[in-house]
Protein backbone atom coordinates (compact mmCIF):
# COMPACT_ATOMS: atom_id res chain seq x y z
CA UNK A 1 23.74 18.87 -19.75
CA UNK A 2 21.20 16.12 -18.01
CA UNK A 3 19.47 18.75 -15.83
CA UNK A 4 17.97 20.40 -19.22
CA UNK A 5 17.18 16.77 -20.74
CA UNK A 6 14.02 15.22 -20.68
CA UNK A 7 15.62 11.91 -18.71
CA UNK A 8 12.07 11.73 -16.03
CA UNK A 9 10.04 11.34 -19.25
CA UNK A 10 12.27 9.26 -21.29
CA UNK A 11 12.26 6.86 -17.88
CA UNK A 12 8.58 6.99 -17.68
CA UNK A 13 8.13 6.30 -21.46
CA UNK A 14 10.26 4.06 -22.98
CA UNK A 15 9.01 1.32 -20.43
CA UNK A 16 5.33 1.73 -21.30
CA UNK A 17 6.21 1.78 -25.03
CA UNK A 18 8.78 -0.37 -24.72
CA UNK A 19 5.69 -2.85 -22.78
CA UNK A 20 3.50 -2.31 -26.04
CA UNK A 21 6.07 -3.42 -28.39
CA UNK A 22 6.21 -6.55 -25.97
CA UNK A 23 2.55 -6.91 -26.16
CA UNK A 24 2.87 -6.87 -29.98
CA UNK A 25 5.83 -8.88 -30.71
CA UNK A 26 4.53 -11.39 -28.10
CA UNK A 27 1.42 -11.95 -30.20
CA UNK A 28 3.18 -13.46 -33.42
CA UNK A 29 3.54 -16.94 -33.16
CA UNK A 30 6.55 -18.33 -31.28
CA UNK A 31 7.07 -14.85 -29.95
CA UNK A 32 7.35 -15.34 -26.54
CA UNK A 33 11.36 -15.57 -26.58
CA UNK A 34 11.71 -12.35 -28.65
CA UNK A 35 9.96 -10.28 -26.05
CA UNK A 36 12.02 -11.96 -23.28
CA UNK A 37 14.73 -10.06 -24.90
CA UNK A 38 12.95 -6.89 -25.92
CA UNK A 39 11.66 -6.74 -22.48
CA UNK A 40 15.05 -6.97 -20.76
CA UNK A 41 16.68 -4.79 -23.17
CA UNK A 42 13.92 -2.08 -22.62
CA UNK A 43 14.23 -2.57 -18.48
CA UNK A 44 18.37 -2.10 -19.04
CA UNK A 45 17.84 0.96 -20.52
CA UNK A 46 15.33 2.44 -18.64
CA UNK A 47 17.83 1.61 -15.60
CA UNK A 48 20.98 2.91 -17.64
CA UNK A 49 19.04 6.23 -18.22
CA UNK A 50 18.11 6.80 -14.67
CA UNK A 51 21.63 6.28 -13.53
CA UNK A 52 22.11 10.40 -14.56
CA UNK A 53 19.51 11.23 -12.21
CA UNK A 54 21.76 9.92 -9.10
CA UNK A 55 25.29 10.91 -10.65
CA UNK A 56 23.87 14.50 -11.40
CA UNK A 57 21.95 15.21 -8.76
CA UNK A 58 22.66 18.47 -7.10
CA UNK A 59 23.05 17.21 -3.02
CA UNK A 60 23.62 20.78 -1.78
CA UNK A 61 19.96 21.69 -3.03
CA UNK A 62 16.56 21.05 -1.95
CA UNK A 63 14.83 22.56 -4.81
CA UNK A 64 13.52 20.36 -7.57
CA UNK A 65 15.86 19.15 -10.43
CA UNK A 66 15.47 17.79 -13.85
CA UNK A 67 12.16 19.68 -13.94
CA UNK A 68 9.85 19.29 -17.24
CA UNK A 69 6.99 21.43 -17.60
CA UNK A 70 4.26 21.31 -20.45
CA UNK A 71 0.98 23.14 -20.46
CA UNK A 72 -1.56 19.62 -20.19
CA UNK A 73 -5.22 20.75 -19.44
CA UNK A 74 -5.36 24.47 -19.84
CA UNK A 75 -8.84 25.33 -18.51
CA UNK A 76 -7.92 23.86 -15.08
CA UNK A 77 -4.31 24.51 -14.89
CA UNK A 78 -3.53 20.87 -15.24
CA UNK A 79 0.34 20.80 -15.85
CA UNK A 80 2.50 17.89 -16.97
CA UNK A 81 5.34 18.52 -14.35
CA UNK A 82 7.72 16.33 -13.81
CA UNK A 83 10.59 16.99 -11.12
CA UNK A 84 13.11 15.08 -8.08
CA UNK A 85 14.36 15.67 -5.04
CA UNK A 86 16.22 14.03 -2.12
CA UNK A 87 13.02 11.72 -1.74
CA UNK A 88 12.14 10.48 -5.20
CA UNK A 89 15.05 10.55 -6.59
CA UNK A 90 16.60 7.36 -4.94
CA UNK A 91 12.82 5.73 -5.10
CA UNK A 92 13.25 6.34 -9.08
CA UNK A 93 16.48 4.56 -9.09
CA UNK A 94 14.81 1.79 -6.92
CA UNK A 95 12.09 0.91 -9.20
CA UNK A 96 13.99 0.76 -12.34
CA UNK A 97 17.05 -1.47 -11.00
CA UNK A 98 14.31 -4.13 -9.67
CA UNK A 99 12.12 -3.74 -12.85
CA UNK A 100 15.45 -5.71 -14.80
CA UNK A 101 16.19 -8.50 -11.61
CA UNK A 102 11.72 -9.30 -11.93
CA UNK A 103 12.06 -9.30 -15.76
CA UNK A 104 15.41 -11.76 -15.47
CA UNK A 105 13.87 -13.40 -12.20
CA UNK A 106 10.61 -14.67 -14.53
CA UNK A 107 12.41 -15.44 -17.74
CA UNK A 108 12.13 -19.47 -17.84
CA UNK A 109 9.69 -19.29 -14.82
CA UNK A 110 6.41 -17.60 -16.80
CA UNK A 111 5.22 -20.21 -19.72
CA UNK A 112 2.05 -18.90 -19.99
CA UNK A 113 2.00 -15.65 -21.67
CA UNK A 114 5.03 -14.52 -21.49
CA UNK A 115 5.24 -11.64 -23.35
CA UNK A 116 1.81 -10.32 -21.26
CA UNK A 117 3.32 -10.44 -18.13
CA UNK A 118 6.97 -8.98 -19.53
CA UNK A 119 4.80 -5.94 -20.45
CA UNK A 120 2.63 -5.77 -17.79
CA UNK A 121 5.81 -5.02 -15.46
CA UNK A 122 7.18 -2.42 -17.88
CA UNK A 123 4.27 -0.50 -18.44
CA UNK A 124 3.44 -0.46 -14.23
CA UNK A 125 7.49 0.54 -13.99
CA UNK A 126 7.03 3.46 -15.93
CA UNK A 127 3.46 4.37 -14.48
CA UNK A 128 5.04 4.05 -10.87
CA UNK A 129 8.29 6.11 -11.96
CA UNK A 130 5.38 8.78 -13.03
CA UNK A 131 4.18 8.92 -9.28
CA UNK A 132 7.50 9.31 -8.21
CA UNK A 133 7.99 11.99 -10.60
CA UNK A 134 4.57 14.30 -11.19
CA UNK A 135 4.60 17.85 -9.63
CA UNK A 136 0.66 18.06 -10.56
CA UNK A 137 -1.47 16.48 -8.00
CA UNK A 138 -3.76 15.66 -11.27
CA UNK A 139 -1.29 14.05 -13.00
CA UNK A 140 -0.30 12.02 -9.65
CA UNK A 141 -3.49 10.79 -9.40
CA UNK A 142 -3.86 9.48 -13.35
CA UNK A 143 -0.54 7.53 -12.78
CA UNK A 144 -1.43 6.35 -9.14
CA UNK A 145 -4.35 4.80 -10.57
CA UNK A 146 -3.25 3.74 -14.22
CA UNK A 147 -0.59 1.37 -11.88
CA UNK A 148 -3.26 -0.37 -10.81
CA UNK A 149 -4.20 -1.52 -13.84
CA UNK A 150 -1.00 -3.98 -14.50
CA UNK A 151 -0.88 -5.34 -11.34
CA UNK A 152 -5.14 -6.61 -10.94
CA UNK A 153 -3.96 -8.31 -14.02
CA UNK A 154 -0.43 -9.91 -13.08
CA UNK A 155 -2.20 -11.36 -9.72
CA UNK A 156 -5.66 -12.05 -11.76
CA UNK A 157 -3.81 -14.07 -14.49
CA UNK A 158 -0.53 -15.31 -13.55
CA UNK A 159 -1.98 -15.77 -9.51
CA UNK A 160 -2.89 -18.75 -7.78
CA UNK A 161 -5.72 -20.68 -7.21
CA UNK A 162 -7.70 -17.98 -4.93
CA UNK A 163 -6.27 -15.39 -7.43
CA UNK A 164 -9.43 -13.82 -7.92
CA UNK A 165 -10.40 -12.83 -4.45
CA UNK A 166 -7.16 -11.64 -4.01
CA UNK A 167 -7.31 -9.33 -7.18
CA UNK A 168 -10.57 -7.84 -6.34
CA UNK A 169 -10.04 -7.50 -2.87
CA UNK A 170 -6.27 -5.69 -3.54
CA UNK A 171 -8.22 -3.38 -6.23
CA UNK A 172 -10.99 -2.75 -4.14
CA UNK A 173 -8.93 -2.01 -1.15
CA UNK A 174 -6.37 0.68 -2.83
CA UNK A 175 -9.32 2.19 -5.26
CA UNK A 176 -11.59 3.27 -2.65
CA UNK A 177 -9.02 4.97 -0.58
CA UNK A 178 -7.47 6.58 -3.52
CA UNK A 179 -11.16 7.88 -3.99
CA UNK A 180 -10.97 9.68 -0.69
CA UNK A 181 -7.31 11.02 -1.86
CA UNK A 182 -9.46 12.53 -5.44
CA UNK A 183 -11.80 14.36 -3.12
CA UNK A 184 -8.88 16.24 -1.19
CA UNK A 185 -6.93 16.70 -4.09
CA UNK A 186 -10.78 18.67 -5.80
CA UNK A 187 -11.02 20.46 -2.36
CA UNK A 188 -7.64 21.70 -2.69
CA UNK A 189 -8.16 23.10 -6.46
CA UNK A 190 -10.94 25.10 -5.48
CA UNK A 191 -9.88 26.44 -2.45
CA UNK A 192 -6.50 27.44 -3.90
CA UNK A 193 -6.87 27.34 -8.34
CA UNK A 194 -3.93 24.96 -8.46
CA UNK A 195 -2.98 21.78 -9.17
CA UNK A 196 0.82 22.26 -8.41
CA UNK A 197 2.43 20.09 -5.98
CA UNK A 198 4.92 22.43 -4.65
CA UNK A 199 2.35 25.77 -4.53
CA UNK A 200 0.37 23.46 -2.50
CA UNK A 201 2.76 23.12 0.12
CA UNK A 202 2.47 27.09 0.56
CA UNK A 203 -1.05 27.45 0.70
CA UNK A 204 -3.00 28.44 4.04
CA UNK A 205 -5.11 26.14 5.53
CA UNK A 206 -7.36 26.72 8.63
CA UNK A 207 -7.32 23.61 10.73
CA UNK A 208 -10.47 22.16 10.03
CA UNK A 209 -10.14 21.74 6.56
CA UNK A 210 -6.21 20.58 7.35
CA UNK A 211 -7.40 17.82 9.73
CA UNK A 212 -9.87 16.81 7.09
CA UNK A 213 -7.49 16.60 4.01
CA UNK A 214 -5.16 14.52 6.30
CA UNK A 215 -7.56 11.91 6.68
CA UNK A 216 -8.60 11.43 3.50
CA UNK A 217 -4.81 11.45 2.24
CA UNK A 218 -4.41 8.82 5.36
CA UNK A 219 -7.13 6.71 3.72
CA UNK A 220 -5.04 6.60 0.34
CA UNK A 221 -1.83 6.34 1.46
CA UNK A 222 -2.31 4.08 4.94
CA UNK A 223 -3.86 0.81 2.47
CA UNK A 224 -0.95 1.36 0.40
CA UNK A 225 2.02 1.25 2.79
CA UNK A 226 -0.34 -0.90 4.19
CA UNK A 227 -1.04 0.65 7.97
CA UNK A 228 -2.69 -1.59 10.57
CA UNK A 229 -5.77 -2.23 10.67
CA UNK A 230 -6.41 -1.67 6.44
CA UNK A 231 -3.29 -3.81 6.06
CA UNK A 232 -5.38 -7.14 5.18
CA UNK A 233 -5.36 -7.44 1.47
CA UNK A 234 -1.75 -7.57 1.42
CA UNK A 235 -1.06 -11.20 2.30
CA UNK A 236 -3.68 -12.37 0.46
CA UNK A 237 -2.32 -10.58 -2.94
CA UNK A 238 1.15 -11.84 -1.93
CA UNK A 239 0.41 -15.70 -1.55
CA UNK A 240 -1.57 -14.98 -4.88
CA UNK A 241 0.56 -13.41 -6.62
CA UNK A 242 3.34 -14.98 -9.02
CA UNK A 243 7.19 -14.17 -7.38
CA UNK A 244 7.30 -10.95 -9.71
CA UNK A 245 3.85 -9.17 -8.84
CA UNK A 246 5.25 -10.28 -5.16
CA UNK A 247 8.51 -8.67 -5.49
CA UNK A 248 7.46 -5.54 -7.19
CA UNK A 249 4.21 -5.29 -4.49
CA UNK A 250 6.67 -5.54 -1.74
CA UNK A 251 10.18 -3.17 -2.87
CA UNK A 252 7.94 -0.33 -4.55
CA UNK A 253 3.89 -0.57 -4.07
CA UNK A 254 4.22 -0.15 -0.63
CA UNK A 255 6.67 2.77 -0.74
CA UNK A 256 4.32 4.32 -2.81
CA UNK A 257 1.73 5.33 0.28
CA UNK A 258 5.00 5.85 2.26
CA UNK A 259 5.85 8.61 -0.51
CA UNK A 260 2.58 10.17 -0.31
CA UNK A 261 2.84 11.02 3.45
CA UNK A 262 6.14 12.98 2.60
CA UNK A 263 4.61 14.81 -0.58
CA UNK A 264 0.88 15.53 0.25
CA UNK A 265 0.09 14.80 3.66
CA UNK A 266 3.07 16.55 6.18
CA UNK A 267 4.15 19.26 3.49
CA UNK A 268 0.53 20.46 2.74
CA UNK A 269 -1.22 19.73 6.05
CA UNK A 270 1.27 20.12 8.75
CA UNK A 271 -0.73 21.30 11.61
CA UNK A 272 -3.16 18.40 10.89
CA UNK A 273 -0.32 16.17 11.02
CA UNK A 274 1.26 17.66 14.58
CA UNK A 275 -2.82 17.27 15.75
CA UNK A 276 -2.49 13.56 14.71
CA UNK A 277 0.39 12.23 15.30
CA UNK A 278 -0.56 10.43 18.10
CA UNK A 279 -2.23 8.79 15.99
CA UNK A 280 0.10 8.03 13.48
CA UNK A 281 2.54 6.44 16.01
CA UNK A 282 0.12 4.26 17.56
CA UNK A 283 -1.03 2.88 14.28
CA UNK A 284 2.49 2.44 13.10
CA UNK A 285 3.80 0.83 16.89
CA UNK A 286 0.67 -1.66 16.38
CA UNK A 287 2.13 -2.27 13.00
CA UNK A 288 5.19 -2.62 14.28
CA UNK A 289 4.59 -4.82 17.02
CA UNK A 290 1.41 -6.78 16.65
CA UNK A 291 1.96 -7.59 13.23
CA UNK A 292 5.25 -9.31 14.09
CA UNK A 293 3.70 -11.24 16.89
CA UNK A 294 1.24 -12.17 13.95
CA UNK A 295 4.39 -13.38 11.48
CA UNK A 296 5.36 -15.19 14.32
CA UNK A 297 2.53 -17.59 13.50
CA UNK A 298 2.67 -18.02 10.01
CA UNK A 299 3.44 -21.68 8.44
CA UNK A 300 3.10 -19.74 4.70
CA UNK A 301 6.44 -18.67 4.04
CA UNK A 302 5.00 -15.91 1.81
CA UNK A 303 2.45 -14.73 4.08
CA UNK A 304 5.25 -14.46 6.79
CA UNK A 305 6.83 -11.93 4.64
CA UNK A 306 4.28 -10.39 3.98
CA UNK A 307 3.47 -9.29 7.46
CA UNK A 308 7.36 -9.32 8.00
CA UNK A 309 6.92 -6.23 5.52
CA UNK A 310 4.15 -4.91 7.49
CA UNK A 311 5.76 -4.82 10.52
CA UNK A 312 8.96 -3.01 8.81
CA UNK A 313 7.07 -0.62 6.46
CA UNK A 314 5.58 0.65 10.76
CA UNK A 315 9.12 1.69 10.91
CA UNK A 316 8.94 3.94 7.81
CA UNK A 317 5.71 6.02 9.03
CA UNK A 318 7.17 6.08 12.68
CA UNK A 319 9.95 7.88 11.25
CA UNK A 320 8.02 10.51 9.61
CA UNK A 321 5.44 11.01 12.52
CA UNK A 322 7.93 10.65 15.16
CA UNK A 323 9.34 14.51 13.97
CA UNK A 324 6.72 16.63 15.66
CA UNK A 325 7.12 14.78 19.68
CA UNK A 326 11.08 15.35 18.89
CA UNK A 327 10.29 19.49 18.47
CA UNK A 328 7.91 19.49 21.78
CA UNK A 329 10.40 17.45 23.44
CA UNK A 330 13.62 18.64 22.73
CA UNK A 331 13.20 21.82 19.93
CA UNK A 332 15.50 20.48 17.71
CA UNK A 333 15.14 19.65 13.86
CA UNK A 334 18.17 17.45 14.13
CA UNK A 335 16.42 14.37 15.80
CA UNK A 336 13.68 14.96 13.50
CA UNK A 337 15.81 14.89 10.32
CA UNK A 338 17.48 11.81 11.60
CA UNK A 339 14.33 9.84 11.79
CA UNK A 340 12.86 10.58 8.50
CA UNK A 341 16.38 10.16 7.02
CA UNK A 342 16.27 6.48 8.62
CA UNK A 343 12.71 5.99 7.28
CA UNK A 344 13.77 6.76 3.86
CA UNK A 345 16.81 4.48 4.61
CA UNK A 346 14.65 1.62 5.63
CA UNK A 347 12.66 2.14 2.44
CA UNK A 348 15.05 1.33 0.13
CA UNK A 349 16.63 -1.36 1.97
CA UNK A 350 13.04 -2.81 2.43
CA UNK A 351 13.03 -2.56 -0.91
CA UNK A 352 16.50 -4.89 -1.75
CA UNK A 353 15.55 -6.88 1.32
CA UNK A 354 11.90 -8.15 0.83
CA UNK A 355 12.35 -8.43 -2.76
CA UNK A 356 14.95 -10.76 -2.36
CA UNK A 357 13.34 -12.90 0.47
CA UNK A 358 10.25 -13.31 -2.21
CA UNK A 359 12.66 -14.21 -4.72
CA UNK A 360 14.23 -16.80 -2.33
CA UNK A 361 10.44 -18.17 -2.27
CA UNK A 362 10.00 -18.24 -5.33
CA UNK A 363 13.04 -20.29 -6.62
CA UNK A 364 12.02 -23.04 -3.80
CA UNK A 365 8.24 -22.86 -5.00
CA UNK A 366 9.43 -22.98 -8.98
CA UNK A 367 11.32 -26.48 -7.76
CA UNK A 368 8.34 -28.30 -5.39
CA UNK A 369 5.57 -26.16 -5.64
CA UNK A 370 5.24 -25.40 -1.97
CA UNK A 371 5.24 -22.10 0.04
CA UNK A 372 4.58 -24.13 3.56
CA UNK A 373 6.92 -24.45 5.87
CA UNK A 374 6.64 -27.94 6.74
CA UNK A 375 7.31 -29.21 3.08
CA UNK A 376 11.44 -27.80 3.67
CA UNK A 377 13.89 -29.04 5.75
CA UNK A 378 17.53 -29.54 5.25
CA UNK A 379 17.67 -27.14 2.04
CA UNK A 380 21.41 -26.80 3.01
CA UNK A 381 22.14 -29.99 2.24
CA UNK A 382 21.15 -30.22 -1.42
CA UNK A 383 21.33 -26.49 -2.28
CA UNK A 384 24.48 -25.22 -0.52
CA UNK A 385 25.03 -21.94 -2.20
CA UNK A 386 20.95 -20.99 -2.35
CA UNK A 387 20.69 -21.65 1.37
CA UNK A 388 23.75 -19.29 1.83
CA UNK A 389 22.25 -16.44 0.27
CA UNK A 390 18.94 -17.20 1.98
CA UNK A 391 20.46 -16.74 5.01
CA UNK A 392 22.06 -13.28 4.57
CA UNK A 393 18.51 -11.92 3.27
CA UNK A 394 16.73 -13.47 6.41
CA UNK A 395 19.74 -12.05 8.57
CA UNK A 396 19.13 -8.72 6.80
CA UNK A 397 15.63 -8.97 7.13
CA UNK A 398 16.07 -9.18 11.09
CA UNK A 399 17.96 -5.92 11.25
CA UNK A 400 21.91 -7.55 11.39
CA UNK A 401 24.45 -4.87 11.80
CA UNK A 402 26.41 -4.98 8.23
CA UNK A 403 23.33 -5.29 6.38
CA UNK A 404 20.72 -2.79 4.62
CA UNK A 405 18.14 -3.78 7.16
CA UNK A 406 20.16 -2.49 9.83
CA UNK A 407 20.66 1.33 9.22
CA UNK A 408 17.35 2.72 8.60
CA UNK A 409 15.52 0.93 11.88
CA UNK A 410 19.14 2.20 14.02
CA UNK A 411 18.35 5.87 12.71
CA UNK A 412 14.60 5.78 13.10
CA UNK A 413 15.01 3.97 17.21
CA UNK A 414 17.45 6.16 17.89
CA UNK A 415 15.52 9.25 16.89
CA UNK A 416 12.86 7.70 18.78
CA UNK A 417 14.64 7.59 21.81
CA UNK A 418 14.84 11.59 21.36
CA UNK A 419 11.04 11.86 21.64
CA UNK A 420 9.85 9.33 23.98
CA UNK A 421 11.88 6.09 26.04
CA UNK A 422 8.65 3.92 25.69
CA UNK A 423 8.11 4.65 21.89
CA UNK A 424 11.73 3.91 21.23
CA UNK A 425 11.43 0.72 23.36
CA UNK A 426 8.01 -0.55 21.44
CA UNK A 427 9.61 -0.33 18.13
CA UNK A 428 12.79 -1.94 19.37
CA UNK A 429 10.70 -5.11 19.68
CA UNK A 430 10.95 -5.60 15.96
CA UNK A 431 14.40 -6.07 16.12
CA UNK A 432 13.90 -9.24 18.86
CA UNK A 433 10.53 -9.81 16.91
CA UNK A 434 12.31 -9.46 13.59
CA UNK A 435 15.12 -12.32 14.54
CA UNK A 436 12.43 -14.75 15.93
CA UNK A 437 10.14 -15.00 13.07
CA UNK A 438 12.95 -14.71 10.72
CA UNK A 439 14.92 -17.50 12.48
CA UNK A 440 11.80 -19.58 13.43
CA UNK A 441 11.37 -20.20 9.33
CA UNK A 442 15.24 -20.19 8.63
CA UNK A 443 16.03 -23.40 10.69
CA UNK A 444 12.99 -25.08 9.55
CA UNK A 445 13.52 -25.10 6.12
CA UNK A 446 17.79 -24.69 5.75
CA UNK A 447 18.54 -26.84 8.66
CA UNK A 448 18.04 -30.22 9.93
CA UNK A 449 17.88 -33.45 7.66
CA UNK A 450 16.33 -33.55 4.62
CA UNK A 451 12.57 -33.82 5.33
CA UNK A 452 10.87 -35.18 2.24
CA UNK A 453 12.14 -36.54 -1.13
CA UNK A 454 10.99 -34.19 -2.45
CA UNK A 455 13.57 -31.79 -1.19
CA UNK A 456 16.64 -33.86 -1.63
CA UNK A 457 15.97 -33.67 -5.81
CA UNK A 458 16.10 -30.34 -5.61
CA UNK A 459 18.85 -28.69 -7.59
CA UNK A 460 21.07 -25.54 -6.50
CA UNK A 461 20.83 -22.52 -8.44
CA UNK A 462 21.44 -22.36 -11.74
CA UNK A 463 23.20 -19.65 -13.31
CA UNK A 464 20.09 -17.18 -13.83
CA UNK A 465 18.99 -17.62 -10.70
CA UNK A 466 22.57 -16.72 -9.21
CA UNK A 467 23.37 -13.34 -11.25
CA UNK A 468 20.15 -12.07 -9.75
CA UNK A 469 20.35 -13.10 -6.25
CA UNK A 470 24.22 -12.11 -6.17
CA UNK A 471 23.26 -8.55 -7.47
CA UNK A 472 21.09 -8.01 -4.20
CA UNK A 473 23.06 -9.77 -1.81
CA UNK A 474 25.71 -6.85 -3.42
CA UNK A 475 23.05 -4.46 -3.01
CA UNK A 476 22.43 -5.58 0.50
CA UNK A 477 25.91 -5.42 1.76
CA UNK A 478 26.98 -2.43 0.12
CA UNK A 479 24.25 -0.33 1.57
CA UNK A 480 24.24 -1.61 4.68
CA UNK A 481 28.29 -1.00 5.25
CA UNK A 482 27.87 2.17 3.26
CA UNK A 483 24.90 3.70 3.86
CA UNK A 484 27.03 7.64 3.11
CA UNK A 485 25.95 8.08 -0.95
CA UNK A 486 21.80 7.49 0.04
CA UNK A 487 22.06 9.60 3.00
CA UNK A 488 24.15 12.50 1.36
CA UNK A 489 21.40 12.81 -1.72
CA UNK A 490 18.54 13.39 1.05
CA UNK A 491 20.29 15.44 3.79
CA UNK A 492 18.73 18.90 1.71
CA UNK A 493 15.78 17.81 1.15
CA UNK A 494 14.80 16.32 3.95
CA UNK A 495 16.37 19.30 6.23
CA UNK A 496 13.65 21.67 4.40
CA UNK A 497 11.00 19.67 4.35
CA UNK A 498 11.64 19.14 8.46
CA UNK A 499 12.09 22.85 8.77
CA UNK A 500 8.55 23.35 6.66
CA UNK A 501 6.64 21.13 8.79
CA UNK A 502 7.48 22.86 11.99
CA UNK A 503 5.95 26.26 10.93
CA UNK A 504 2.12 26.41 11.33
CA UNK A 505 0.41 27.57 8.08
CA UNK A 506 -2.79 28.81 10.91
């Protein structure tokens, strides 16, 4: 019944329609509350209607499902194909259920234009559910740069002081490196006649050309995960940014590049990939690694997550990269399935996690306008029940057993420890790295007496605040002590797509 529907569409469309009635209602006078409502109506649904894809999801296939296909641009075979697998699928789910806890997350918060930035997170939810989604490397591209769009304007107008050099410098940043992705994507056309995703991934390429198209997918998809050393916009757009823009940059955006290495860049160019992964898993140790000696140092609570995220989102790409050493070093896919499993793990949890440690910002900065450090101290002691959940995220966020940020960096060291002892060992560090950084801003602003008056008139959540943090501390648990469901939808997929990657297309 579902597979036959149109549900990818319906979840791509009714929130950028549902964001233009927002726009409109939210220009009559005294319209701001209306499209509060419309706007969390429109983000329930959207998640409601997604639901089907998880509960309906065929887990014994790898194939697409829920396929749509409409003749788009005749002349150059430009498709509208929409389809899901293993990967997207859960990524889908993602970005819908955080769409509604950002729209209920800014509902009091935003007093300036409210009904602008309500839309502005619908209509980038149902651009970044068409990434997810598009089988057409054309019709990728339009929606991987139509996202752009609503977020230059949620950090541009709703940003901080330095908003604007943080807008133009995120823009900048992902734009040119999706111009690199354009060039492959033209390349590819001619060489082949096709814009289709999946006939891609069967097409010969000699090595040259392979090695080429890698790097200028790398380009794209390394500023948007973000990769060491093209990783420096991202704490400047997240200090900038308002505690939405924030949340969504950090539990989708960045999974966005991560998606694009497991669509474009292994499937298409595998030999290129097995050339460079070296490469790949330096990058991503240095990310892993050097960036958390870097959050070490942070006194910006927001900038400390953002290079917290960094250093986890080094995890994700190890995962992937880690697959070709495995086959040299012990022939089996096993290992190699293991460690992209855990890197698809660690993206959803990264997802739950880091949104929530934002949002935990963000209800401290809404009370004493403050992201530093040093303005907290003793938050236990006036906020009892925030300061509890607080803790669980940061304990989640340093990779406690129990929790979501647990499973996926277990699965990805462990498969690590297939390939190479020292490789394993390196990205172990984030784990001690994780804790200290974590910890370091944890007892500085929960613990010890109350360090300013500031602080001590500060007043515990209210109920708002606490529906939304309780749903991901749910979110957090649950995956983390039952990781099974996730893991079960990707198993096909992912087994395929490991089993693709180790035949040579030379």
């Amino acid at each position: 019944m579902f597979a036959e529907s149109p549900l990818l569409s319906l979840t791509i469309w009714i929130p950028i329609f549902g964001g233009l009635l927002v726009l409109f209602v939210g220009s009559k006078e005294n319209g701001g509350f209306e499209a509060r409502v419309i706007a969390l109506l429109v983000s329930l649904i959207t998640f409601i209607i997604s639901l089907p894809l998880f509960v309906y999801f065929d887990r014994s296939q790898w194939q697409m499902q829920f396929e749509e296909f409409v003749p788009w641009i005749d002349a150059v075979r430009v498709n509208y194909h929409l389809g899901v697998d293993g990967i997207s699928m859960p990524l889908i789910i993602l970005t819908t259920f955080m769409t509604v806890i950002v729209v209920i997350a800014g509902w009091k918060v935003i007093s300036e234009k409210p009904a602008q930035y309500m839309a502005s997170f619908l209509i980038m939810e149902g651009l970044m559910i068409g990434v997810f989604a598009s089988l057409d490397a054309m019709l990728f591209y339009v929606f991987w740069e139509a996202m752009l769009i609503p977020m230059f304007l949620i950090i541009g107008i709703w940003g901080g002081d330095n908003r604007i050099y943080a807008t133009m410098k995120f823009f900048l940043y992902t734009f040119i490196g999706s111009l690199f992705m354009l060039v492959a994507l033209i390349y590819l056309y001619l060489q082949s006649g096709t814009f289709s995703i999946l006939e891609l991934h069967q097409f010969k390429i000699a090595l040259t050309p392979q090695i080429l198209i890698f790097l200028a997918f790398l380009f794209a998809f390394a500023v948007k995960v973000p990769m060491w050393p093209v990783h420096t916009w991202l704490p400047d757009a997240h200090v900038q940014a308002p505690t939405g823009g924030s949340v969504i940059l950090a539990a989708i955006m960045l999974k966005l590049g991560a998606y694009g290495f497991l669509r474009f860049s292994l499937p298409i160019t595998p030999d290129a990939s097995h050339a460079l992964d070296d490469l790949m898993i330096t990058l991503s140790l240095i990310a892993v690694a050097y960036i958390g000696f870097v959050a070490l140092v942070q006194t910006d609570m927001k900038k400390l997550i953002a290079y917290s995220s960094i250093s986890h989102m080094g995890f994700v790409t190890l995962g992937f990269f880690i697959a070709f050493t495995i086959f040299e070093s012990t022939g089996s896919f096993q290992g190699a399935a293991m460690g992209m499993e855990g890197a698809m793990v660690q993206m959803i949890s990264h997802g739950f996690v880091s949104g929530a440690m934002f949002l935990c910002v963000g209800v401290m900065y809404d009370r004493i306008h403050s992201r530093e450090i040093a303005s907290y101290g003793g938050v236990v002691h006036v906020m009892p029940k925030f300061a509890g959940l607080l803790v669980l995220f940061a304990m989640a966020n340093a990779g406690l057993p129990g929790t979501a940020g647990f499973v996926g960096e277990f699965m990805v060291i462990l498969s690590a420890f297939k390939a190479n002892f020292w490789i394993a060992f390196i990205a172990a560090l984030t784990l001690v790295l994780g804790a200290a950084y974590t910890l370091w801003m944890v007892k500085r602003v929960v613990y010890g007496p109350v360090s300013e008056n500031k602080v001590a008139t500060m007043e515990d959540l209210s109920l708002r605040e606490g529906l939304f943090m309780a749903i991901l501390a749910f979110a957090v648990i649950g995956l983390g002590l039952y990781p099974a469901p996730l893991l079960e939808v990707m198993h096909a997929t992912v087994d395929h797509l490991v089993q693709h990657i180790a035949i040579s297309k030379l």
